[in-house]
Protein backbone atom coordinates (compact mmCIF):
# COMPACT_ATOMS: atom_id res chain seq x y z
CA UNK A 1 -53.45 -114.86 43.74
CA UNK A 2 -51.92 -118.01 42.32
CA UNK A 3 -48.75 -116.19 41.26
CA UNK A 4 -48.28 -114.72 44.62
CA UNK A 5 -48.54 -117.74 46.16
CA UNK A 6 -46.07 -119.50 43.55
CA UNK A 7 -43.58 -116.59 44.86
CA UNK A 8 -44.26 -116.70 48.13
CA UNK A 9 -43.84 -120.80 48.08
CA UNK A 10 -40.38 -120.35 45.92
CA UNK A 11 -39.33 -118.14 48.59
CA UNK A 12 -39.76 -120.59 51.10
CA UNK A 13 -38.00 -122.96 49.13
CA UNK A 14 -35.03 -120.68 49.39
CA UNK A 15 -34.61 -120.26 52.83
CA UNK A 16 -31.34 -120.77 54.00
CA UNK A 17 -29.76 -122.40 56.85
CA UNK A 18 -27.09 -119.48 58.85
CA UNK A 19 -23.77 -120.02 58.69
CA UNK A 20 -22.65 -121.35 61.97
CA UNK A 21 -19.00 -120.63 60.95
CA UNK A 22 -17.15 -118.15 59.27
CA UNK A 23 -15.80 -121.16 56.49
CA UNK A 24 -20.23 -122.18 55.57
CA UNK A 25 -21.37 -119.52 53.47
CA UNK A 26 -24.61 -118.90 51.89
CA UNK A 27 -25.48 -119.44 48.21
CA UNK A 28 -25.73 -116.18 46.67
CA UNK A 29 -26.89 -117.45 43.40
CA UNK A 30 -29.91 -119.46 44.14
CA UNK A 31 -30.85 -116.59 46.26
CA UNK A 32 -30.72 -114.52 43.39
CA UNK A 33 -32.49 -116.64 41.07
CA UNK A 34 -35.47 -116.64 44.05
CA UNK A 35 -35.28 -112.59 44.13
CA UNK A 36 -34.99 -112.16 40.33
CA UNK A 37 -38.35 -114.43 40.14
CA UNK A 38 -40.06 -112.62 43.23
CA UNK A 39 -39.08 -109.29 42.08
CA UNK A 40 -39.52 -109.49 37.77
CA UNK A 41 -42.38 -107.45 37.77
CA UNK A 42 -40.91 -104.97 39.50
CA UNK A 43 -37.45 -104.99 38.14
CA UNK A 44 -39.56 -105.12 34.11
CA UNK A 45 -41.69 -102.15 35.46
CA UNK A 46 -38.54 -100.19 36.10
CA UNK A 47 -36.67 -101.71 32.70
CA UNK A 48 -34.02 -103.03 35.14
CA UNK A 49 -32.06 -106.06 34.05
CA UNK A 50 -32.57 -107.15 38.32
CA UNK A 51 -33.65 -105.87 41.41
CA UNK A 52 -29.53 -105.97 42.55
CA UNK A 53 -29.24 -103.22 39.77
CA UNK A 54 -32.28 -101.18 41.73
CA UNK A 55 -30.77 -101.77 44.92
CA UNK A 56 -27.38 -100.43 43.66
CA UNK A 57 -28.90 -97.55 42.27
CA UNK A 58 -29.96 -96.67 45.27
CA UNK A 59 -27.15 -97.17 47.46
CA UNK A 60 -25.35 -94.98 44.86
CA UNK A 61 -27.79 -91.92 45.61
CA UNK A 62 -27.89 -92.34 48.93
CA UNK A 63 -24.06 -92.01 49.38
CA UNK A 64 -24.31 -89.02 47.19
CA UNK A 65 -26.99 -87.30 49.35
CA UNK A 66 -24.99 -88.30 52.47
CA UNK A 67 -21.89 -86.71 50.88
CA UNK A 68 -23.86 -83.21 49.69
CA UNK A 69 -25.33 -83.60 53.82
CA UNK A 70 -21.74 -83.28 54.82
CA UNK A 71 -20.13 -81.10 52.65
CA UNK A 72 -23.64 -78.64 53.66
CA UNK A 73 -22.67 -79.18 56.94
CA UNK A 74 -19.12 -77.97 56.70
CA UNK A 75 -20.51 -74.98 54.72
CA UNK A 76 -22.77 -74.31 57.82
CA UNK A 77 -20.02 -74.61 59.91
CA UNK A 78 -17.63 -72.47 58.13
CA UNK A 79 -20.40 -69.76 58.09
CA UNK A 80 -21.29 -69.49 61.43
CA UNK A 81 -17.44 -69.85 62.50
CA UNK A 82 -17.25 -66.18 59.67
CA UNK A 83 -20.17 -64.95 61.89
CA UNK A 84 -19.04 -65.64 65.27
CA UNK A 85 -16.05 -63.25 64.16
């Protein structure tokens, strides 16, 4: 439990103020230094170098299934367009 809560309070730490304009941006690498420390275990578990690479990873397949959705779709459409005939 005292790991979680060393997480949970480096987390916390982290927060970060919103930008109130456009020119105030966020700082991406202390916020990846919090989520590489939250998420090691997870990331190790997975032999992942972060949990950015994870996340990519799945991005990547989810565009791909999104793609094969459409391109099905178009097949579908083409066949019933051959049936309709």
């Amino acid at each position: 439990m005292d790991a979680l809560t060393t997480k949970a309070n480096a987390v916390e730490d982290a927060v970060f103020y919103l930008p109130t304009s456009p020119h105030i941006s966020p700082h991406p690498t202390k916020a990846n230094a919090v989520e590489d420390a939250v998420f090691a275990d997870f990331s190790k578990s997975l032999n992942l170098s972060s949990v950015r690479e994870y996340e990519q990873r799945q991005l990547v397949e989810e565009q791909q299934k999104e793609g094969r959705v459409l391109e099905l779709q178009a097949r579908c459409g083409e066949m019933w367009g051959d049936v309709g005939r």
